[in-house]
Protein backbone atom coordinates (compact mmCIF):
# COMPACT_ATOMS: atom_id res chain seq x y z
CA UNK A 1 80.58 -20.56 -4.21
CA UNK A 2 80.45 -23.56 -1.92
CA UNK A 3 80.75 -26.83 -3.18
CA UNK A 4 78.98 -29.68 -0.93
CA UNK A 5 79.68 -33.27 -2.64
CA UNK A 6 78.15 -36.42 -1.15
CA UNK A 7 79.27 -39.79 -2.45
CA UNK A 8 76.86 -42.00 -2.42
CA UNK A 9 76.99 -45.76 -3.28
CA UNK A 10 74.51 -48.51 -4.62
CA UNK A 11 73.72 -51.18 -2.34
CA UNK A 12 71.37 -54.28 -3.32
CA UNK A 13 69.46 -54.33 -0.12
CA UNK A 14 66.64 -57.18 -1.86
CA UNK A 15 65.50 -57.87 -4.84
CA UNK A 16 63.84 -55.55 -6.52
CA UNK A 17 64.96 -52.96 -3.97
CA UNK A 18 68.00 -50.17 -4.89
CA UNK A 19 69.13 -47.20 -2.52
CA UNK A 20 71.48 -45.71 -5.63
CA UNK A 21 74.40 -43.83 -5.80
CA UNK A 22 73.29 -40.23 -6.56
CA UNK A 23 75.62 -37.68 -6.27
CA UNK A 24 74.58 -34.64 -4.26
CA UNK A 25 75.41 -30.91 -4.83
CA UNK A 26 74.82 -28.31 -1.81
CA UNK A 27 75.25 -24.67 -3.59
CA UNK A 28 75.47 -21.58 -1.49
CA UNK A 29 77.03 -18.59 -2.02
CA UNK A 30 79.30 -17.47 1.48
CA UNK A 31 80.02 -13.72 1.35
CA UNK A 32 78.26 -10.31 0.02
CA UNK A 33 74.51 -9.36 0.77
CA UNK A 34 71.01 -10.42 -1.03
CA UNK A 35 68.85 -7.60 -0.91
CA UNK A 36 65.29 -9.13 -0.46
CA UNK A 37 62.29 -7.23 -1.42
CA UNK A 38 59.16 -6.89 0.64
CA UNK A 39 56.73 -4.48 -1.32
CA UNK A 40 58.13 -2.17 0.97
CA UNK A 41 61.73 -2.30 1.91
CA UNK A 42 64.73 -4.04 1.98
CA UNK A 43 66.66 -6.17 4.30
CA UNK A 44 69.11 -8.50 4.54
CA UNK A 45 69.11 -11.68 6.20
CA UNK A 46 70.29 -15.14 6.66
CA UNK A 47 72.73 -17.26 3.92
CA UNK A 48 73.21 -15.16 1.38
CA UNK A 49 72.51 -16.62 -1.81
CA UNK A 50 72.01 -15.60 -5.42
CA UNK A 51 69.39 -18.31 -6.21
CA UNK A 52 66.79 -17.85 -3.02
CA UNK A 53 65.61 -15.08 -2.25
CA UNK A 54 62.67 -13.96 0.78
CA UNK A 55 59.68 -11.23 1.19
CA UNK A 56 58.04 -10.82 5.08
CA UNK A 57 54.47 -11.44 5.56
CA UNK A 58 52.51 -8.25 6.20
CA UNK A 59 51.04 -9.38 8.89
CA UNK A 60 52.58 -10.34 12.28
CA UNK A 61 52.86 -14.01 13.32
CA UNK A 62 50.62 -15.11 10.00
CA UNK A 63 52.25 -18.91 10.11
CA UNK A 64 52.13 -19.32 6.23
CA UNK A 65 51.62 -22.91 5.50
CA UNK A 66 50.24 -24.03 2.37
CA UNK A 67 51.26 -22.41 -0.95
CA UNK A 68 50.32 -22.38 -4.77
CA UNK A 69 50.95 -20.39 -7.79
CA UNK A 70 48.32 -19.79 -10.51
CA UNK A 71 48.16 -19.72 -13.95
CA UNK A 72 48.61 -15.73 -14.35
CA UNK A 73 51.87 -15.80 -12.23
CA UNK A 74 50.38 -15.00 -8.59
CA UNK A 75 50.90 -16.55 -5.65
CA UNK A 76 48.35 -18.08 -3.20
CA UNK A 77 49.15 -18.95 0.31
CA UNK A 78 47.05 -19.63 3.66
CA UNK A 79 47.95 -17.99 6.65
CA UNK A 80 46.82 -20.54 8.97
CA UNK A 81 47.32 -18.00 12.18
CA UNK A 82 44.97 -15.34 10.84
CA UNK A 83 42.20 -17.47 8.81
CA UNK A 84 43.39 -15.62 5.88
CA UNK A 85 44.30 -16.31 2.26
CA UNK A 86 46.87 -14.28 0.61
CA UNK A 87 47.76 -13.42 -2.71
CA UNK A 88 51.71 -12.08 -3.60
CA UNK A 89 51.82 -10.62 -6.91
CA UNK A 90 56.03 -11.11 -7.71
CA UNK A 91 55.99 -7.73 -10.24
CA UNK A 92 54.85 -5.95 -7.95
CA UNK A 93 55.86 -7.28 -4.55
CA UNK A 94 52.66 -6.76 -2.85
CA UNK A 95 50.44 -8.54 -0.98
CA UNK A 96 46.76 -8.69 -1.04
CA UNK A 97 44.44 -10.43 2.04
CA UNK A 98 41.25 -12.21 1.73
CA UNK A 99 40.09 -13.10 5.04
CA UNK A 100 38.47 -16.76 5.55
CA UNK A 101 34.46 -16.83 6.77
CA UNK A 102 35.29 -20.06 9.42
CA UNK A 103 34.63 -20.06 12.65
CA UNK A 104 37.42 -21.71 13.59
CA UNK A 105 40.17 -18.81 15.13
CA UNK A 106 43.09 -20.19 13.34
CA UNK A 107 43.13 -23.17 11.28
CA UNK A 108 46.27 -25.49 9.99
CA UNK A 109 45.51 -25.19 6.09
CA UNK A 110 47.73 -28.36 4.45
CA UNK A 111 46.16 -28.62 0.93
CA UNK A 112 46.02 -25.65 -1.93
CA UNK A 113 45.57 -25.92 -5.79
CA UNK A 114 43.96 -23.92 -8.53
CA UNK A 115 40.97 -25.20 -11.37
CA UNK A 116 40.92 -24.18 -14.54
CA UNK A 117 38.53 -21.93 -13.80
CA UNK A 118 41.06 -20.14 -11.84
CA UNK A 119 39.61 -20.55 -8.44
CA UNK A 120 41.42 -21.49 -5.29
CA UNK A 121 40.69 -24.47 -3.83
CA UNK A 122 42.18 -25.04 0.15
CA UNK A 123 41.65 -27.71 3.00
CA UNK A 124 41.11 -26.49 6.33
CA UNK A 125 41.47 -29.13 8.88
CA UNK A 126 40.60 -27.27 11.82
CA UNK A 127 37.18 -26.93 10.92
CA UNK A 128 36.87 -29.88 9.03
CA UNK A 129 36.49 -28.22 5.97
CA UNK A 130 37.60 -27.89 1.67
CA UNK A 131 37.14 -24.29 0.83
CA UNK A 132 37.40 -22.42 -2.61
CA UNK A 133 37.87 -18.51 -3.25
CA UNK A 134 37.04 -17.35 -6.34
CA UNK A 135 39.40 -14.27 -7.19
CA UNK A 136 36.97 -12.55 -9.54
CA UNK A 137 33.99 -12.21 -7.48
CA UNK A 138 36.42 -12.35 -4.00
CA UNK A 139 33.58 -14.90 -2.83
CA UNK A 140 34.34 -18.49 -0.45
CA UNK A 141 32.50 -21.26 -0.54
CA UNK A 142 32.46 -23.58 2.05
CA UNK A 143 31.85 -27.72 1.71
CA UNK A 144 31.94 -29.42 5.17
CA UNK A 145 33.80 -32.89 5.05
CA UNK A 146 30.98 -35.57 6.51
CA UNK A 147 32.77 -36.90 8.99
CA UNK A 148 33.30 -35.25 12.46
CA UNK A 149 36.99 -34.27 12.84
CA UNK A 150 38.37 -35.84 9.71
CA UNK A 151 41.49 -33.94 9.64
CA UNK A 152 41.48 -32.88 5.90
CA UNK A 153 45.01 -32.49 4.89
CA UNK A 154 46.27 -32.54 1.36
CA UNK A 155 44.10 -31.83 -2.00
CA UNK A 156 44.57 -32.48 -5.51
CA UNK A 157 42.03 -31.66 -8.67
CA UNK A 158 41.12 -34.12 -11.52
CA UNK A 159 40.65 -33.61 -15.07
CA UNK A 160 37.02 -32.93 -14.77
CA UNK A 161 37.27 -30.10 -11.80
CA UNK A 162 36.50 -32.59 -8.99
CA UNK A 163 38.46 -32.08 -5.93
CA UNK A 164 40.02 -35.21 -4.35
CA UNK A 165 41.60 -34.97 -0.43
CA UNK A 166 42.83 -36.75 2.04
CA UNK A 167 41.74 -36.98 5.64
CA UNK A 168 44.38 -37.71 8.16
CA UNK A 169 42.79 -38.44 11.27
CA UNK A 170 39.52 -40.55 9.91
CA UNK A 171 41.68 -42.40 7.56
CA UNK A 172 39.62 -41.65 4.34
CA UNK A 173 40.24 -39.93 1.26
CA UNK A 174 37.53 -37.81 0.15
CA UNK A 175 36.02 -35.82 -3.16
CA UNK A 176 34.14 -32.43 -3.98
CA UNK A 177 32.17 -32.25 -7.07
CA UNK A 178 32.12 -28.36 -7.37
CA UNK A 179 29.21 -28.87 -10.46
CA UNK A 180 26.91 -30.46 -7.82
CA UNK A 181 28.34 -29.47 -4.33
CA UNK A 182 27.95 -32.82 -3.26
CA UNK A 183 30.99 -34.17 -0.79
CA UNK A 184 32.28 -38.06 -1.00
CA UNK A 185 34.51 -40.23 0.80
CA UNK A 186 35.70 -43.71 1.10
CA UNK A 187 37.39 -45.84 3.27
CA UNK A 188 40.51 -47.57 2.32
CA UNK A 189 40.88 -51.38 3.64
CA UNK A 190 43.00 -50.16 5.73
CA UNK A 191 41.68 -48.13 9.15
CA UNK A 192 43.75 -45.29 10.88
CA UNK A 193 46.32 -45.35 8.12
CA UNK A 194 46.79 -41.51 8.00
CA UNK A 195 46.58 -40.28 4.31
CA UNK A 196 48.80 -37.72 3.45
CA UNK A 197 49.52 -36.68 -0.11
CA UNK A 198 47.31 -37.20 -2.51
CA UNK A 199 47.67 -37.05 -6.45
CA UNK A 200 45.73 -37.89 -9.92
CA UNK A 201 46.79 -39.50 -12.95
CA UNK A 202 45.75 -38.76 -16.23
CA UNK A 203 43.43 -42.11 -16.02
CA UNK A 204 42.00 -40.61 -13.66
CA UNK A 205 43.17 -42.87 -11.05
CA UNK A 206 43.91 -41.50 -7.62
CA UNK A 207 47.19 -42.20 -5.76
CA UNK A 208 48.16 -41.47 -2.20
CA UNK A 209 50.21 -43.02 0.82
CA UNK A 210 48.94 -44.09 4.01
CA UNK A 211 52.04 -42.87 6.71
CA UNK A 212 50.73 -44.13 9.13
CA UNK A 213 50.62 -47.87 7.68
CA UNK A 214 53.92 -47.14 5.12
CA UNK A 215 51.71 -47.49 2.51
CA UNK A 216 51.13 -46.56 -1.43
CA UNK A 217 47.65 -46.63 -2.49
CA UNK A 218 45.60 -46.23 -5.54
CA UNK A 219 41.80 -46.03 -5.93
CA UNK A 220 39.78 -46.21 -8.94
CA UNK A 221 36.45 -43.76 -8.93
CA UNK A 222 34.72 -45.90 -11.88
CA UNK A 223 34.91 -49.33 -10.05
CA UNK A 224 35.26 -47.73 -6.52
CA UNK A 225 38.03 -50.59 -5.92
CA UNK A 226 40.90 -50.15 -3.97
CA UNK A 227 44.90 -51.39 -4.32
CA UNK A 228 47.20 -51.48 -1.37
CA UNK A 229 50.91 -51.81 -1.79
CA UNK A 230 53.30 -52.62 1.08
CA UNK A 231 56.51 -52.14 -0.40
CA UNK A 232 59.67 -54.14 0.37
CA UNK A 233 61.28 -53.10 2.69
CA UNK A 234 58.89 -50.37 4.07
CA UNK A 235 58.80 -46.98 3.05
CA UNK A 236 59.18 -45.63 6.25
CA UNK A 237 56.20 -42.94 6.92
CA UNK A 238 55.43 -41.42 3.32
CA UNK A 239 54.53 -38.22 3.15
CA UNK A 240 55.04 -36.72 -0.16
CA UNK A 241 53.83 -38.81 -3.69
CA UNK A 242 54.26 -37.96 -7.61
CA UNK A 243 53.15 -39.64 -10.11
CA UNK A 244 55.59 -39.56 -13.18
CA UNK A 245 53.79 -40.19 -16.18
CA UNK A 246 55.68 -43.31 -16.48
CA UNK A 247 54.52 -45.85 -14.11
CA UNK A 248 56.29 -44.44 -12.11
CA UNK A 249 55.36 -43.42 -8.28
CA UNK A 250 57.63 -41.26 -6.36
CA UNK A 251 57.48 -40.34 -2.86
CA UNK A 252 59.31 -38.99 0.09
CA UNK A 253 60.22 -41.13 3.02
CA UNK A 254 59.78 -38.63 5.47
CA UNK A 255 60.73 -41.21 8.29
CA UNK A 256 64.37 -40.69 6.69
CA UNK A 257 66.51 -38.86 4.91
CA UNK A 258 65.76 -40.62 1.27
CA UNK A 259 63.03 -40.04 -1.56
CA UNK A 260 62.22 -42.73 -3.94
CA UNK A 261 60.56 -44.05 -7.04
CA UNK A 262 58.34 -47.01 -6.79
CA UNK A 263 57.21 -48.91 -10.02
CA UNK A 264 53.91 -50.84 -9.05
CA UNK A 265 53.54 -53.36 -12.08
CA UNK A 266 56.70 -54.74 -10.15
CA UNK A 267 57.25 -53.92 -7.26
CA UNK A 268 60.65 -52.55 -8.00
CA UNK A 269 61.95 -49.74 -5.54
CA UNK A 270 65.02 -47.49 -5.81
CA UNK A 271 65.55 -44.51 -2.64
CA UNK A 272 68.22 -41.72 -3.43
CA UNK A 273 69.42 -40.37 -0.18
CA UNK A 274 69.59 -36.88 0.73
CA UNK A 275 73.40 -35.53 2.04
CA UNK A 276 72.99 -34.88 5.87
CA UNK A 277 72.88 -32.48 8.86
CA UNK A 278 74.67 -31.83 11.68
CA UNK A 279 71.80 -31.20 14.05
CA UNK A 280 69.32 -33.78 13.06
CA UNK A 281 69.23 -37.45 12.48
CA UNK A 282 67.47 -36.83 9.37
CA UNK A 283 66.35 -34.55 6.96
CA UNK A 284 62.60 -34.98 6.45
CA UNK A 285 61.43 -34.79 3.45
CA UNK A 286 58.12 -33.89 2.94
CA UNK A 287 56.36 -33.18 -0.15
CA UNK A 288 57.00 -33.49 -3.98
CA UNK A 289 56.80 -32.25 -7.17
CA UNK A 290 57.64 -33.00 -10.62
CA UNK A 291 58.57 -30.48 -13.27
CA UNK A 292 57.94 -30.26 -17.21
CA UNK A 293 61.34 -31.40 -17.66
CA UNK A 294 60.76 -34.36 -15.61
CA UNK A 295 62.98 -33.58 -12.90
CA UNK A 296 61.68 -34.09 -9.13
CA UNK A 297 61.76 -31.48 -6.64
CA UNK A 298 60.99 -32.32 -3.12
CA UNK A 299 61.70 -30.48 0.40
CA UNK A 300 63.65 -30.91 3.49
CA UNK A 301 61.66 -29.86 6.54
CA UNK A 302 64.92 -30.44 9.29
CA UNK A 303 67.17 -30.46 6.14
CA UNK A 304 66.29 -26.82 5.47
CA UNK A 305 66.46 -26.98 1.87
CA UNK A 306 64.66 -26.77 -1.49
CA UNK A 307 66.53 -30.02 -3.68
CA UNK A 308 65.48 -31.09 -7.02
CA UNK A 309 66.28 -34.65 -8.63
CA UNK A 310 67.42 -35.59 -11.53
CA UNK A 311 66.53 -38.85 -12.71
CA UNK A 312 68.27 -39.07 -16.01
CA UNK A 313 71.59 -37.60 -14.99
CA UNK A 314 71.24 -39.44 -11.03
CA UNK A 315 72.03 -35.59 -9.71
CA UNK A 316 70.32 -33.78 -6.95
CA UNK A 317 70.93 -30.23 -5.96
CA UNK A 318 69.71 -28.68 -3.03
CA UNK A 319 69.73 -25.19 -2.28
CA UNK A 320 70.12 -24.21 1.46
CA UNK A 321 67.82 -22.03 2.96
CA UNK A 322 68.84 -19.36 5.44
CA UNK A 323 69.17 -19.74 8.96
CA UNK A 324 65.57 -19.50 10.96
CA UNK A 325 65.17 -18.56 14.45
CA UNK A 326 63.76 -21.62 15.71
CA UNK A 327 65.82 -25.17 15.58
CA UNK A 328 68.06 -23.04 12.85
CA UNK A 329 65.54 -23.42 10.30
CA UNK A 330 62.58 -21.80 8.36
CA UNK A 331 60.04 -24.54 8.80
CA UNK A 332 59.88 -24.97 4.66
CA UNK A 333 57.09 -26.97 4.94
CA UNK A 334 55.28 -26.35 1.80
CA UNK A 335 56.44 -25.61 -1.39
CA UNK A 336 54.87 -24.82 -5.17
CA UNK A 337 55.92 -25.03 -8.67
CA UNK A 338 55.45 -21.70 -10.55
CA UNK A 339 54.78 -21.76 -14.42
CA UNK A 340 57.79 -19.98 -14.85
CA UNK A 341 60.16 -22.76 -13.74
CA UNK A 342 60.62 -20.77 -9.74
CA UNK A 343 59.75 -22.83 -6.53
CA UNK A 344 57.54 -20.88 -4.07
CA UNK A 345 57.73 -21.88 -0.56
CA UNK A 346 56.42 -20.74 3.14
CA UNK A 347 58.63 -20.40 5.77
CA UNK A 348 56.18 -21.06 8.90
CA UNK A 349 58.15 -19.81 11.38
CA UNK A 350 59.76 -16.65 9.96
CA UNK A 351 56.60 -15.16 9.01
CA UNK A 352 58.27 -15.14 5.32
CA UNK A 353 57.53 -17.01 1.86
CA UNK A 354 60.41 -17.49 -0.38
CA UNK A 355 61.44 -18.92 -3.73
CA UNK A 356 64.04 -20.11 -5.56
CA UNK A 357 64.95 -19.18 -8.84
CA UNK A 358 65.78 -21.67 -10.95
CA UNK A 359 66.55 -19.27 -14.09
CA UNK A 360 70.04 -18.72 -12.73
CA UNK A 361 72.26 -21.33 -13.86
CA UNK A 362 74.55 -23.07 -11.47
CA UNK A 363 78.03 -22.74 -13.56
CA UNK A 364 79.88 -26.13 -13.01
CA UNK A 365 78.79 -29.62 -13.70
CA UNK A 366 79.87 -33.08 -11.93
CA UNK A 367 80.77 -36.14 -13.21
CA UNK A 368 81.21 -39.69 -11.66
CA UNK A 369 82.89 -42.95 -12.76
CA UNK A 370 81.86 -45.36 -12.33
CA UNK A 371 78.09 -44.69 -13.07
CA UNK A 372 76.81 -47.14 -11.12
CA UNK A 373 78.12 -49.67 -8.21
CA UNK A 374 76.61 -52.85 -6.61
CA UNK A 375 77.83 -53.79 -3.30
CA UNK A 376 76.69 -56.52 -0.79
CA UNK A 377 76.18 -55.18 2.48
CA UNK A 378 79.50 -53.98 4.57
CA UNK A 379 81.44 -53.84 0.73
CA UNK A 380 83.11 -50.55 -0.38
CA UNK A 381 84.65 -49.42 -3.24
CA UNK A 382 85.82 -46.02 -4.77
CA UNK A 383 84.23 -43.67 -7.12
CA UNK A 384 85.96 -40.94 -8.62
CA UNK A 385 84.18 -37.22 -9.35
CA UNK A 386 85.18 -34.49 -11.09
CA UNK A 387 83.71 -30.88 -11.18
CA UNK A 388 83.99 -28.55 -14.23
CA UNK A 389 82.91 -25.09 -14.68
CA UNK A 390 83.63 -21.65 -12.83
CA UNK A 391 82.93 -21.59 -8.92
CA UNK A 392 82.71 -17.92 -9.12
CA UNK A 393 79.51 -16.37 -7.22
CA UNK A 394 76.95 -14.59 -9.56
């Protein structure tokens, strides 16, 4: 087992602002083979690693992009290059395809989620477009976004079944109501501020970031009222947004190699950086998630990783990826939480989805002292770790 400890330190860069110490564990296993199932055959490929594991598209040069998992333990994904949604079934390995009635010959597909009634709801920028697929009849139905070349990019689905998404290239965020297939949108103060991720509280209030304008932004449907917040210093180009339960809103700074909690009734903001690469300057990360337990997991597009945060114990762990054949990585760009605790993701470029399975335990724990540090700029000081457990491989 490799061991890949970052020290990190805590540096008051304002008030109100933290980047914390974190401490950072890499886990890969070097050695021995990972026999990957496709439905079909094996292979072996890549890092070898007991906790990720891969299955090839069945189709050539699909360019999987956006990914969910349902309720009944399927898998949804687009394949942007073929108009096509696909279902993996994991018991079985196979794959079924459902191809997409657009026009459009290929489409870049950013957003996917499923209702409670079990549909499959997908944006489709390329033809300006929020689809759904309902599995039991195998139908699509199609709800054109009002304005021309909109860009829709990243969905999310309210209590009450109405879908809320984002449109990159107008600037506006936008809503189906599936009960009267009637589409909305409004315009943030804001113009050109390129929404990206978009989420929903359990008020019912709707949260997303503006990367273009390093904003976090909330919108209430009742009053149709908007709040802006310009964090300081800037959250360089969010991408990625979570909302906590807390308070609490956490994003990725995908202009850097840090995600980040931000608490609006104060302003407060505290990053946790990411350990680094060799051939980038950063690691991008790009989307987020948050898990029953409370823990954050989040992706690293140039960082070629699936990580997960901790934000009791201040731990993250990221889980390396194999190698990918262009730029040395798989294009991760989109990832999903399964009900069963794994982490679905597409590897664009590899003509692959993945996932990582977070059943295995990782056998040693770390420790630091002290817990925290504050430091004025250009200050060091030393903080001691210990690891405990077996490094054997699984």
């Amino acid at each position: 087992m490799r061991l890949g400890l970052i020290q990190r330190r805590s540096v008051c860069l304002k008030r109100g602002v933290v980047l914390a110490a974190v401490l950072v564990l890499v886990v890969a296993t070097l050695g021995g083979a990972l026999a990957l199932n496709n439905g079909a055959k094996n292979e072996t490929t890549g890092v070898t690693s007991p906790y990720v594991s891969q299955f090839s598209l069945p189709t050539p040069d699909s360019v999987p992009m956006a990914i969910t998992a349902d309720s009944n333990g399927s898998v949804w994904f687009a394949a942007a290059n073929i108009t096509t949604l696909v279902r993996f079934t994991p018991s079985t390995g196979r794959f079924a395809q459902f191809k997409i009635p657009t026009k459009a010959n290929s489409s870049n597909i950013w957003g996917m989620g499923e209702d409670k009634a079990g549909r499959v709801w997908f944006t489709s920028s390329d033809d300006d477009s929020v689809w759904s697929f309902d599995p039991t009849a195998q139908t699509f139905r199609q709800y054109p976004v009002p304005t021309p070349s909109a860009y829709p990019m990243r969905l999310a689905i309210d209590g009450a079944g109405k879908v809320w998404f984002t449109e990159f290239y107008s600037g506006k965020i936008g809503v189906v109501n599936p009960s009267t297939s009637e589409v909305g949108e409004y315009q943030p103060p804001t113009g050109n501020s390129g929404p990206r991720e978009i989420q929903v509280g359990a008020d019912g209030v709707v949260w997303f970031v503006e990367g273009s304008s390093n904003k976090i932004s909330k919108f209430d449907p009742t009053s149709g009222t908007f709040v802006e917040y310009s964090p300081s210093p800037l959250i360089l180009s969010p991408t990625g947004l979570a909302l906590d339960g807390s308070g609490g809103v956490w994003f990725a700074e995908h202009g850097g190699s840090l995600i980040g909690r931000f608490l609006p009734a104060n302003g407060n903001v505290v990053k946790y950086a990411t350990s680094s690469v060799k051939k980038y300057a950063s690691t991008l990360p790009y989307w987020l998630a948050i898990d029953t337990s409370g823990r954050v997991w989040f992706n690293e597009h140039t960082g070629n990783k699936i990580s997960v945060f901790d934000p009791r114990s201040e731990t993250m762990v990221e889980y390396p990826l194999p190698s990918g054949r262009v730029g040395g990585i798989v294009n991760a760009v989109y990832f999903a939480l399964a009900p069963d605790g794994r982490v679905w993701f597409t590897e664009m470029t590899e003509n692959k989805i993945g996932v990582v399975d977070t059943a295995k335990m990782i056998p040693f724990s770390l420790a630091a002292s002290p817990t925290s540090l504050s430091l004025k700029p250009g200050g060091s000081a030393k903080l001691a770790v210990s690891v405990s457990g077996s490094s054997r491989p699984d």
